[in-house]
PDB file of N, CA and C in Angstrom:
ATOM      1  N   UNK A   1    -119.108  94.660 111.619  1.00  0.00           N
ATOM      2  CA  UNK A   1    -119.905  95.187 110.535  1.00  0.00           C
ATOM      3  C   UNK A   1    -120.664  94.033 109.876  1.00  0.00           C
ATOM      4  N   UNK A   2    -122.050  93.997 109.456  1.00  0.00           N
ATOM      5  CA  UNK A   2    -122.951  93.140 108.613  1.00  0.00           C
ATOM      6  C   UNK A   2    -122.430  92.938 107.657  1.00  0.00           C
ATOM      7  N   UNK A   3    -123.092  91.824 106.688  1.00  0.00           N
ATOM      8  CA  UNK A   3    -122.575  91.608 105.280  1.00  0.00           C
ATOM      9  C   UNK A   3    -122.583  92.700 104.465  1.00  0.00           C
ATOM     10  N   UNK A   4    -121.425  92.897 103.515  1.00  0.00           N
ATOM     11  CA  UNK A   4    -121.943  94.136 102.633  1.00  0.00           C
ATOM     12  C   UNK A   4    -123.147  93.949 101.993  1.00  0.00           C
ATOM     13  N   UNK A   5    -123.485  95.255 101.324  1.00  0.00           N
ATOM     14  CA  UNK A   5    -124.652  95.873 100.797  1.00  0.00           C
ATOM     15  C   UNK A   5    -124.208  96.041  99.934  1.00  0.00           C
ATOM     16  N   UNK A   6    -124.807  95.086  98.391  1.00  0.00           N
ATOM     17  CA  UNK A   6    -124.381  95.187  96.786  1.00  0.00           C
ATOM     18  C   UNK A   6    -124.627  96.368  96.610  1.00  0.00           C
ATOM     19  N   UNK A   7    -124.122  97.234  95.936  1.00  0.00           N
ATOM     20  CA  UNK A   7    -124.605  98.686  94.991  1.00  0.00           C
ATOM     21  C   UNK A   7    -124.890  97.698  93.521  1.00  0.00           C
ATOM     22  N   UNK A   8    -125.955  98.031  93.419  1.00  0.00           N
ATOM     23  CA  UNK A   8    -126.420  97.867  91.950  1.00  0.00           C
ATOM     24  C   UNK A   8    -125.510  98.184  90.547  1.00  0.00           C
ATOM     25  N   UNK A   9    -125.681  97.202  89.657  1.00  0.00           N
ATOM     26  CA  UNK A   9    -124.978  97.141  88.509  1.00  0.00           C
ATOM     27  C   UNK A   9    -124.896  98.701  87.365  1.00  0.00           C
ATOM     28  N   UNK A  10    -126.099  99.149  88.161  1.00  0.00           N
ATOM     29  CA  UNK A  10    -126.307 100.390  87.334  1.00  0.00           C
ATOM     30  C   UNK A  10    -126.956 101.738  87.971  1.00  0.00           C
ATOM     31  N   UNK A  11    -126.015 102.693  88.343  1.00  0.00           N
ATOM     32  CA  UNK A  11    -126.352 103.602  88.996  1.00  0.00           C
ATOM     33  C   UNK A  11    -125.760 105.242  88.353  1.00  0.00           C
ATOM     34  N   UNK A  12    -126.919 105.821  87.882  1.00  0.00           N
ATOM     35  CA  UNK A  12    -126.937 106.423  87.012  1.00  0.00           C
ATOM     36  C   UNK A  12    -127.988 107.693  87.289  1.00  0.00           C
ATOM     37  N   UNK A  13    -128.023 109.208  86.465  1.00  0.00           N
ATOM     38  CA  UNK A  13    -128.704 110.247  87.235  1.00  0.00           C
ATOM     39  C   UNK A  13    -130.057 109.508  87.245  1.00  0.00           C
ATOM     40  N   UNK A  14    -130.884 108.580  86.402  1.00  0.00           N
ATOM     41  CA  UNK A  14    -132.014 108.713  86.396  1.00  0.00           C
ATOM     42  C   UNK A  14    -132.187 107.690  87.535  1.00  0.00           C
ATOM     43  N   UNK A  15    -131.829 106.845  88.152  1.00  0.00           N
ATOM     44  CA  UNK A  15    -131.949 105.909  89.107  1.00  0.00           C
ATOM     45  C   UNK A  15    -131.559 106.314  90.078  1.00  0.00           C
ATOM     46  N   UNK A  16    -130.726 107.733  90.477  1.00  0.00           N
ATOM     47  CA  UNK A  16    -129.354 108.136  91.953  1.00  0.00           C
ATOM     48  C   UNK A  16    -130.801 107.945  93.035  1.00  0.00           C
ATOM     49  N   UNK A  17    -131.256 108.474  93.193  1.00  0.00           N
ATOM     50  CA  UNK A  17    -132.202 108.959  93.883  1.00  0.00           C
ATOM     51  C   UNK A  17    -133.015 107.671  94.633  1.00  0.00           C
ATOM     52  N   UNK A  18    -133.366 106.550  93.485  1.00  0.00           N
ATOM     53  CA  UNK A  18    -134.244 105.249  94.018  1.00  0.00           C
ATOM     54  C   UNK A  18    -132.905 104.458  94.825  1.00  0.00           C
ATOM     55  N   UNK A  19    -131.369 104.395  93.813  1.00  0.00           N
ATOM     56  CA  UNK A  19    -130.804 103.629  94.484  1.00  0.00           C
ATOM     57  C   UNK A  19    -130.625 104.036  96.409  1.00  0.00           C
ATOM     58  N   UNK A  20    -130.165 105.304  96.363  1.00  0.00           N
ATOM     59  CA  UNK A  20    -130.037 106.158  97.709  1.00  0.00           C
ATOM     60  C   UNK A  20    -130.420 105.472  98.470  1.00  0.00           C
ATOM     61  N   UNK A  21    -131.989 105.638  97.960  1.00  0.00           N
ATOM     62  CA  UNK A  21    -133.211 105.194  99.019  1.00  0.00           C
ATOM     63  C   UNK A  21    -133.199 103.309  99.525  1.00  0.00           C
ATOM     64  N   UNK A  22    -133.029 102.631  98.545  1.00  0.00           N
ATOM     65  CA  UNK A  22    -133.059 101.462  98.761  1.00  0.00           C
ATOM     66  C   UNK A  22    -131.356 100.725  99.134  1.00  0.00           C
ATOM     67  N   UNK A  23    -130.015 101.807  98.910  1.00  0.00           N
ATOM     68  CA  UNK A  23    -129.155 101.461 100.048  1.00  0.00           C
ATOM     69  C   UNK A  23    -129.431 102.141 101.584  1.00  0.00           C
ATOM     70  N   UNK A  24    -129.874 103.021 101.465  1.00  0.00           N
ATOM     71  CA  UNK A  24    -129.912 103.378 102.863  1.00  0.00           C
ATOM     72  C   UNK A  24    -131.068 102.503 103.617  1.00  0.00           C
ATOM     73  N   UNK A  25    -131.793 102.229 103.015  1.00  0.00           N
ATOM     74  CA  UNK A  25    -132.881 101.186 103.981  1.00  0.00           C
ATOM     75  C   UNK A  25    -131.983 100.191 104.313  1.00  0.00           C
ATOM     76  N   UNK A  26    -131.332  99.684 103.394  1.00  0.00           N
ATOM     77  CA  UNK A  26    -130.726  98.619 103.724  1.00  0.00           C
ATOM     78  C   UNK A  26    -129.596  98.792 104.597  1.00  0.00           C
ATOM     79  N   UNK A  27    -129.103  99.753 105.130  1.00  0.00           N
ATOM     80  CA  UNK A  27    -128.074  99.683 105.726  1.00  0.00           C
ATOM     81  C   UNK A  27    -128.589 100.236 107.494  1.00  0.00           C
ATOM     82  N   UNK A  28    -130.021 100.663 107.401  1.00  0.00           N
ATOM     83  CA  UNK A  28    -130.286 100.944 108.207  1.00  0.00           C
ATOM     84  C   UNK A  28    -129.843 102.168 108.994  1.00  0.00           C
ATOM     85  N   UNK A  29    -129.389 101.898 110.828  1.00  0.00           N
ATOM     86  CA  UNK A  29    -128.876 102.993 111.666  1.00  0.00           C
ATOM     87  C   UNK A  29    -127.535 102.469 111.815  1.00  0.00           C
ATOM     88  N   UNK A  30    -126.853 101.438 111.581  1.00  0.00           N
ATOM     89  CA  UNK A  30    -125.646 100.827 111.936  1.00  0.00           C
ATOM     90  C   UNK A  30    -124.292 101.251 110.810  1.00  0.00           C
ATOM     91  N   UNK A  31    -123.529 100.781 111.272  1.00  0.00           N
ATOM     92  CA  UNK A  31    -122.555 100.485 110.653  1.00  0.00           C
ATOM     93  C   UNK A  31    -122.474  99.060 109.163  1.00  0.00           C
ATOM     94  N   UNK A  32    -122.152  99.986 108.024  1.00  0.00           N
ATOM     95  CA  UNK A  32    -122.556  99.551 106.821  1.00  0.00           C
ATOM     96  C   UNK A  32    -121.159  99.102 105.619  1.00  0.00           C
ATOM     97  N   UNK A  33    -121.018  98.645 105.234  1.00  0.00           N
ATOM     98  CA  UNK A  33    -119.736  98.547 104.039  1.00  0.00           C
ATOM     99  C   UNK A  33    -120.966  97.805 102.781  1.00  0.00           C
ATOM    100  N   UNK A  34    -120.279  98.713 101.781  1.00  0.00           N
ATOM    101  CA  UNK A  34    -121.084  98.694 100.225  1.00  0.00           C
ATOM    102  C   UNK A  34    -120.150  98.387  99.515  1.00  0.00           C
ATOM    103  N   UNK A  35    -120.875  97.577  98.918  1.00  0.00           N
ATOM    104  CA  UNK A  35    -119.892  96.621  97.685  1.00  0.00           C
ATOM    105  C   UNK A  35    -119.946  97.128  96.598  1.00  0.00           C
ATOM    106  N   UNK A  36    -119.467  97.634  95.858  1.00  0.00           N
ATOM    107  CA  UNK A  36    -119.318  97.805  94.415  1.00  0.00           C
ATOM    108  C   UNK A  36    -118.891  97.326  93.599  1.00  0.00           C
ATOM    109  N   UNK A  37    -118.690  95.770  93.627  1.00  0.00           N
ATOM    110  CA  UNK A  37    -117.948  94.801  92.427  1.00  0.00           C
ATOM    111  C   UNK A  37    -119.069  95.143  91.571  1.00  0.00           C
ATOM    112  N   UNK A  38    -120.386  94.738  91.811  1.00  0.00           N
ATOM    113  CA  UNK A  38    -121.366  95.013  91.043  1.00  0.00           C
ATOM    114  C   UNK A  38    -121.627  95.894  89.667  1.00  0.00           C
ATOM    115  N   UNK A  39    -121.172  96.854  90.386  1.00  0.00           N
ATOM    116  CA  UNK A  39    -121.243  98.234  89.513  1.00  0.00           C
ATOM    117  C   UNK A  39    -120.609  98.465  88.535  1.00  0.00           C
ATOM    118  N   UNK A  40    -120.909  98.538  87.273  1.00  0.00           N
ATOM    119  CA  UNK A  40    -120.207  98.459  86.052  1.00  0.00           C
ATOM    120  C   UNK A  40    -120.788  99.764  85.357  1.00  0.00           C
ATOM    121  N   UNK A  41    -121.874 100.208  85.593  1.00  0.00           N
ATOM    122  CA  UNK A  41    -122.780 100.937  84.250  1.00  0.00           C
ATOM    123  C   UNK A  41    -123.223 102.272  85.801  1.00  0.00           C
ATOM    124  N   UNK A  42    -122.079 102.910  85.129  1.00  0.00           N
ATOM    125  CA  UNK A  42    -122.150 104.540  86.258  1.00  0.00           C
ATOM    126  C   UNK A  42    -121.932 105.711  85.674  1.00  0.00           C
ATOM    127  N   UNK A  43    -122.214 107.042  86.278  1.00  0.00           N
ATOM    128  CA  UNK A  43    -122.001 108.230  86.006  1.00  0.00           C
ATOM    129  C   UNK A  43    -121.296 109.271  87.404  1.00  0.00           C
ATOM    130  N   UNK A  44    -121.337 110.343  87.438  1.00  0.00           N
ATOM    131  CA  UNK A  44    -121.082 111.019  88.797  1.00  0.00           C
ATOM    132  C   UNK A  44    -122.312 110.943  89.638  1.00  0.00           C
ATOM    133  N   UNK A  45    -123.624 110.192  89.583  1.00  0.00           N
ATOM    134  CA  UNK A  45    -124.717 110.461  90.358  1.00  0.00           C
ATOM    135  C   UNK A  45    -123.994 109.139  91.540  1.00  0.00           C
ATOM    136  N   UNK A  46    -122.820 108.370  90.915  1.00  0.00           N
ATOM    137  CA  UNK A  46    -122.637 107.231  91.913  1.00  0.00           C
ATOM    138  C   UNK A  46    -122.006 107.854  93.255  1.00  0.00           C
ATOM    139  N   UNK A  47    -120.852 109.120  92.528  1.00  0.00           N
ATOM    140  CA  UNK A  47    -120.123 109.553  93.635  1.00  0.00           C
ATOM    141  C   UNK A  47    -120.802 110.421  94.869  1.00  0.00           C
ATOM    142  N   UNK A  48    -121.837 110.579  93.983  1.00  0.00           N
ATOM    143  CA  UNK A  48    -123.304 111.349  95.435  1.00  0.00           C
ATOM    144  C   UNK A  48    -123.392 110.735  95.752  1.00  0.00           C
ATOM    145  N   UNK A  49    -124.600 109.492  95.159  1.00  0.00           N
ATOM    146  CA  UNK A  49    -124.585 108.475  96.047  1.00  0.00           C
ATOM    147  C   UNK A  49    -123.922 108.148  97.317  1.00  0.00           C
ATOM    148  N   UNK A  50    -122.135 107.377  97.030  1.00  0.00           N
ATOM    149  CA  UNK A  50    -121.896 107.384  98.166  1.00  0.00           C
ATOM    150  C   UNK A  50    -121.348 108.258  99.272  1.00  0.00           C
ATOM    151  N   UNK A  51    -121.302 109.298  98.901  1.00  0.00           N
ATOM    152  CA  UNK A  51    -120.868 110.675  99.759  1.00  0.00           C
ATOM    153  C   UNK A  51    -122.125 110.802 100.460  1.00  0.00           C
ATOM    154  N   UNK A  52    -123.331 110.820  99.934  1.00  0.00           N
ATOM    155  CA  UNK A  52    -125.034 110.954 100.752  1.00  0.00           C
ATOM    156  C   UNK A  52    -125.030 110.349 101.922  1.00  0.00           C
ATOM    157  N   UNK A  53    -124.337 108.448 101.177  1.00  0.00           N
ATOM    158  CA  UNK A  53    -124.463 107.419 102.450  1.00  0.00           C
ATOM    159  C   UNK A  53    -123.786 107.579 103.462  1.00  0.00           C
ATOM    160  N   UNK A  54    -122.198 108.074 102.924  1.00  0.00           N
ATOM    161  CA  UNK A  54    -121.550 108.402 104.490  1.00  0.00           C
ATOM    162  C   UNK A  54    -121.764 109.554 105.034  1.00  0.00           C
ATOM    163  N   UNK A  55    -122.430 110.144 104.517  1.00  0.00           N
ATOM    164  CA  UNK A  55    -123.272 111.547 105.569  1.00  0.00           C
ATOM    165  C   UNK A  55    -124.440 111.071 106.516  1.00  0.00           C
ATOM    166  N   UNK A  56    -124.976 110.013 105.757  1.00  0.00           N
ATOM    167  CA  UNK A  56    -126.133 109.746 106.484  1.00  0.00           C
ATOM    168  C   UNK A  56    -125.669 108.851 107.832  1.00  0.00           C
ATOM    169  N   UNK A  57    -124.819 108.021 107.567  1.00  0.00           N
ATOM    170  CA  UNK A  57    -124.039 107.213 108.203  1.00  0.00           C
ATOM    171  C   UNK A  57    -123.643 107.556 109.646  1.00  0.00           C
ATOM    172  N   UNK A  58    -122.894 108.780 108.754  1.00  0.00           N
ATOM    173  CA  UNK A  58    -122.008 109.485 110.889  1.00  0.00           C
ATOM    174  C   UNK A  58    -121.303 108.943 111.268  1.00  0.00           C
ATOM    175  N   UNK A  59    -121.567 108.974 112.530  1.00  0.00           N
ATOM    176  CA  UNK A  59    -120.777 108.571 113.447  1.00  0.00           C
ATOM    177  C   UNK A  59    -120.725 106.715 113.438  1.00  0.00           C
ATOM    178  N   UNK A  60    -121.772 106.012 113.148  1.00  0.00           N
ATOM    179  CA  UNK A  60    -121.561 104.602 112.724  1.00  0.00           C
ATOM    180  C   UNK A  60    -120.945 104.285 111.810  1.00  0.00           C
ATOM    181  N   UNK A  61    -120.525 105.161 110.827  1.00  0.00           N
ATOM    182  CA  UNK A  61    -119.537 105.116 109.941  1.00  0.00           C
ATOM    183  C   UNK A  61    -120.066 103.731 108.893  1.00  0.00           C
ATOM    184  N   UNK A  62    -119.015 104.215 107.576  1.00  0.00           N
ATOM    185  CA  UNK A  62    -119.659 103.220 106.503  1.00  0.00           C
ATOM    186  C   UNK A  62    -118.844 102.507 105.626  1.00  0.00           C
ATOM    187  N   UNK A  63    -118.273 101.996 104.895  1.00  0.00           N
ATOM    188  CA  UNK A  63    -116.853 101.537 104.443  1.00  0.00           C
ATOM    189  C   UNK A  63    -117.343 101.258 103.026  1.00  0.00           C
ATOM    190  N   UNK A  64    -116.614 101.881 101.579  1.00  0.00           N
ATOM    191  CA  UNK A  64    -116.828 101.421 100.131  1.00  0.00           C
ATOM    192  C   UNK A  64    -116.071 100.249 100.038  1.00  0.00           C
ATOM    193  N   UNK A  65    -116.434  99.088  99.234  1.00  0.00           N
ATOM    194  CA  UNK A  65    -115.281  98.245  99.220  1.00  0.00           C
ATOM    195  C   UNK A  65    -115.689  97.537  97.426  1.00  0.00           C
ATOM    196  N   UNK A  66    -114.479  97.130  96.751  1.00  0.00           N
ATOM    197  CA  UNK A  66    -115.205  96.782  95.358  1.00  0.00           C
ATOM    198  C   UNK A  66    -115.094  97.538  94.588  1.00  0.00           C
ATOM    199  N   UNK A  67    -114.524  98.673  94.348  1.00  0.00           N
ATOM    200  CA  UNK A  67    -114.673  99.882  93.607  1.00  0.00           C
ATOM    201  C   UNK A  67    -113.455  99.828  92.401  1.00  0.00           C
ATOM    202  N   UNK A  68    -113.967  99.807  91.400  1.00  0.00           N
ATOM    203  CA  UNK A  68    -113.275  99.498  89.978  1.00  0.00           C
ATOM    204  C   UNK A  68    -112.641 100.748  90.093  1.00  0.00           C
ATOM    205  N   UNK A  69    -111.642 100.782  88.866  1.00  0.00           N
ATOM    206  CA  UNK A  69    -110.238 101.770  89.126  1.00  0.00           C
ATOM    207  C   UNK A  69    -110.922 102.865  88.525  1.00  0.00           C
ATOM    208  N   UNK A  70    -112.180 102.364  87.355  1.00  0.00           N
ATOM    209  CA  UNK A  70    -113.125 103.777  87.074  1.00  0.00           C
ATOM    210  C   UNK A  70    -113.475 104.396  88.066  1.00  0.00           C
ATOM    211  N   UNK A  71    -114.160 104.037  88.965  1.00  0.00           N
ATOM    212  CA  UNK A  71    -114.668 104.679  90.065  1.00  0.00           C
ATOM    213  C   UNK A  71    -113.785 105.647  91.179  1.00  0.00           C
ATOM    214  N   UNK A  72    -112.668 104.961  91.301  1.00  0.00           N
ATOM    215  CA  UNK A  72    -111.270 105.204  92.051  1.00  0.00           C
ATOM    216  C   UNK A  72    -111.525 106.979  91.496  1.00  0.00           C
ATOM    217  N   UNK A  73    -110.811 106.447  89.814  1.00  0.00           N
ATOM    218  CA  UNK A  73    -110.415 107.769  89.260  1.00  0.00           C
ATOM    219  C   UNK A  73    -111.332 108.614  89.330  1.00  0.00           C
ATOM    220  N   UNK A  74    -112.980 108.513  89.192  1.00  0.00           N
ATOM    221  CA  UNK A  74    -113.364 109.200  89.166  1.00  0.00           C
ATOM    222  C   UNK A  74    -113.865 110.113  90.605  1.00  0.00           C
ATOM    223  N   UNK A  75    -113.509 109.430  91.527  1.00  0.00           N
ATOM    224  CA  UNK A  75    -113.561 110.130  92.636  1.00  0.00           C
ATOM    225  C   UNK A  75    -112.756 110.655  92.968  1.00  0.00           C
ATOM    226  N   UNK A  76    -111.747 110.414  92.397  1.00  0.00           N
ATOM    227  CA  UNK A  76    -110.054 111.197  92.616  1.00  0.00           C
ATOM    228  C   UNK A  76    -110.388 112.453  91.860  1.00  0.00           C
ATOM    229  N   UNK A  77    -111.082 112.659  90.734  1.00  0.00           N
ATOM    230  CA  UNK A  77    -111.400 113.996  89.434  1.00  0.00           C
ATOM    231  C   UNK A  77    -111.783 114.775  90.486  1.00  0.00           C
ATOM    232  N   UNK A  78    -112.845 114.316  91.582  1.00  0.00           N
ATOM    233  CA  UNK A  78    -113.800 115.298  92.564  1.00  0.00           C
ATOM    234  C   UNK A  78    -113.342 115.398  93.988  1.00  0.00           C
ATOM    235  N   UNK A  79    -112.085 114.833  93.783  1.00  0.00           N
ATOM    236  CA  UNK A  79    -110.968 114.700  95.154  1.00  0.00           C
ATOM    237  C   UNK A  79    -112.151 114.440  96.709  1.00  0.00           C
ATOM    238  N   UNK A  80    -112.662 113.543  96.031  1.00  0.00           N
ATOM    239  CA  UNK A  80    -113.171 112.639  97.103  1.00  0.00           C
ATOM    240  C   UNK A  80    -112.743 111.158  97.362  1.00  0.00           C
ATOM    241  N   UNK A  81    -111.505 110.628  96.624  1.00  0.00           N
ATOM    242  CA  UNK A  81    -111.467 109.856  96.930  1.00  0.00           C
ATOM    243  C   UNK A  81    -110.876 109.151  98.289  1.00  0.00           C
ATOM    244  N   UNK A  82    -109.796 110.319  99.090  1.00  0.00           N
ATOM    245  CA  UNK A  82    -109.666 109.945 100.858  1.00  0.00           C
ATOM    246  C   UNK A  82    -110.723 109.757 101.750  1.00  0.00           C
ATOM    247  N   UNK A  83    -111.990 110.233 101.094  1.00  0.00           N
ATOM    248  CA  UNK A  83    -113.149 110.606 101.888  1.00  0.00           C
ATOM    249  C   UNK A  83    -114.095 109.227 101.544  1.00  0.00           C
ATOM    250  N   UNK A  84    -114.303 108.547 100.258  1.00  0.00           N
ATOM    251  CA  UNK A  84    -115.029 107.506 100.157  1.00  0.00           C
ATOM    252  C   UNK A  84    -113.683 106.471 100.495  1.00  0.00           C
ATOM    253  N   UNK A  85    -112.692 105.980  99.973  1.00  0.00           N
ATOM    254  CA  UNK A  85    -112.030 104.852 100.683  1.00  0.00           C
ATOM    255  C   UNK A  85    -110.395 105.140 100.885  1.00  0.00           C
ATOM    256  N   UNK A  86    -110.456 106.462 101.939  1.00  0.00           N
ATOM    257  CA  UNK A  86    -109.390 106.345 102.741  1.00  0.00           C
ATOM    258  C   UNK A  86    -108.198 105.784 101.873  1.00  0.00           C
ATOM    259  N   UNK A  87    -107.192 105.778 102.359  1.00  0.00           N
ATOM    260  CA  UNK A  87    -105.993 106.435 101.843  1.00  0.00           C
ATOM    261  C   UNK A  87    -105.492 105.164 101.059  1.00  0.00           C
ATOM    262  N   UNK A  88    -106.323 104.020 100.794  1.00  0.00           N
ATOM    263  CA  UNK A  88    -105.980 103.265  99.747  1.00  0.00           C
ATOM    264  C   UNK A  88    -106.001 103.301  98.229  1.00  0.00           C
ATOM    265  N   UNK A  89    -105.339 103.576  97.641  1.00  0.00           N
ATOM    266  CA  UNK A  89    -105.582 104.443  96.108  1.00  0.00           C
ATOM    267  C   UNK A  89    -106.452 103.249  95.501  1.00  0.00           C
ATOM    268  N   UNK A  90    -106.494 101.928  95.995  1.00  0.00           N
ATOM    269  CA  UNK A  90    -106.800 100.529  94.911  1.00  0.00           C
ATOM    270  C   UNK A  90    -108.620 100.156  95.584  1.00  0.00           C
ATOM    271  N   UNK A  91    -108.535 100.909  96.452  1.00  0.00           N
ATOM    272  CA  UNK A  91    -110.159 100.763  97.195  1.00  0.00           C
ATOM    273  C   UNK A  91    -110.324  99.562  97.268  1.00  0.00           C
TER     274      UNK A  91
END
């Protein structure tokens, strides 16, 4: 897998949409892992976000890594969190 791909410090409804666009360029057709140390200043447009990317992803598959215990929990609220980082509760 390439170097991760920062997720931006701030991903939020009014930005979901630009960030999308400018991780998925960046991650291209391959196999991708997204960093989220970055990310401090979020809402639920993050947990689309990365649910979008690993749809878009497939079969090259995509890996979250970095994900603050906010994020954890809040993907746990929408019981996505086995689905963005697999069965590690600490991501």
């Amino acid at each position: 897998m390439a170097d991760p791909i920062r997720v931006p410090e701030r991903v939020v409804f009014a930005n979901a949409t630009q960030v999308l666009d400018t991780l998925s360029g960046a991650a291209g057709t391959g196999a991708a892992r997204f960093d989220l140390s970055a990310c401090s200043a979020f809402d639920s447009s993050l947990i689309a976000v990365l649910l979008e990317l690993k749809r878009r992803a497939g079969t090259a598959g995509c890996a979250v890594s970095g994900a603050s215990s906010n994020v954890v929990k809040l993907a746990r609220l929408y019981g996505v969190d086995q689905v963005l980082f697999g069965s590690r509760s600490d991501a």
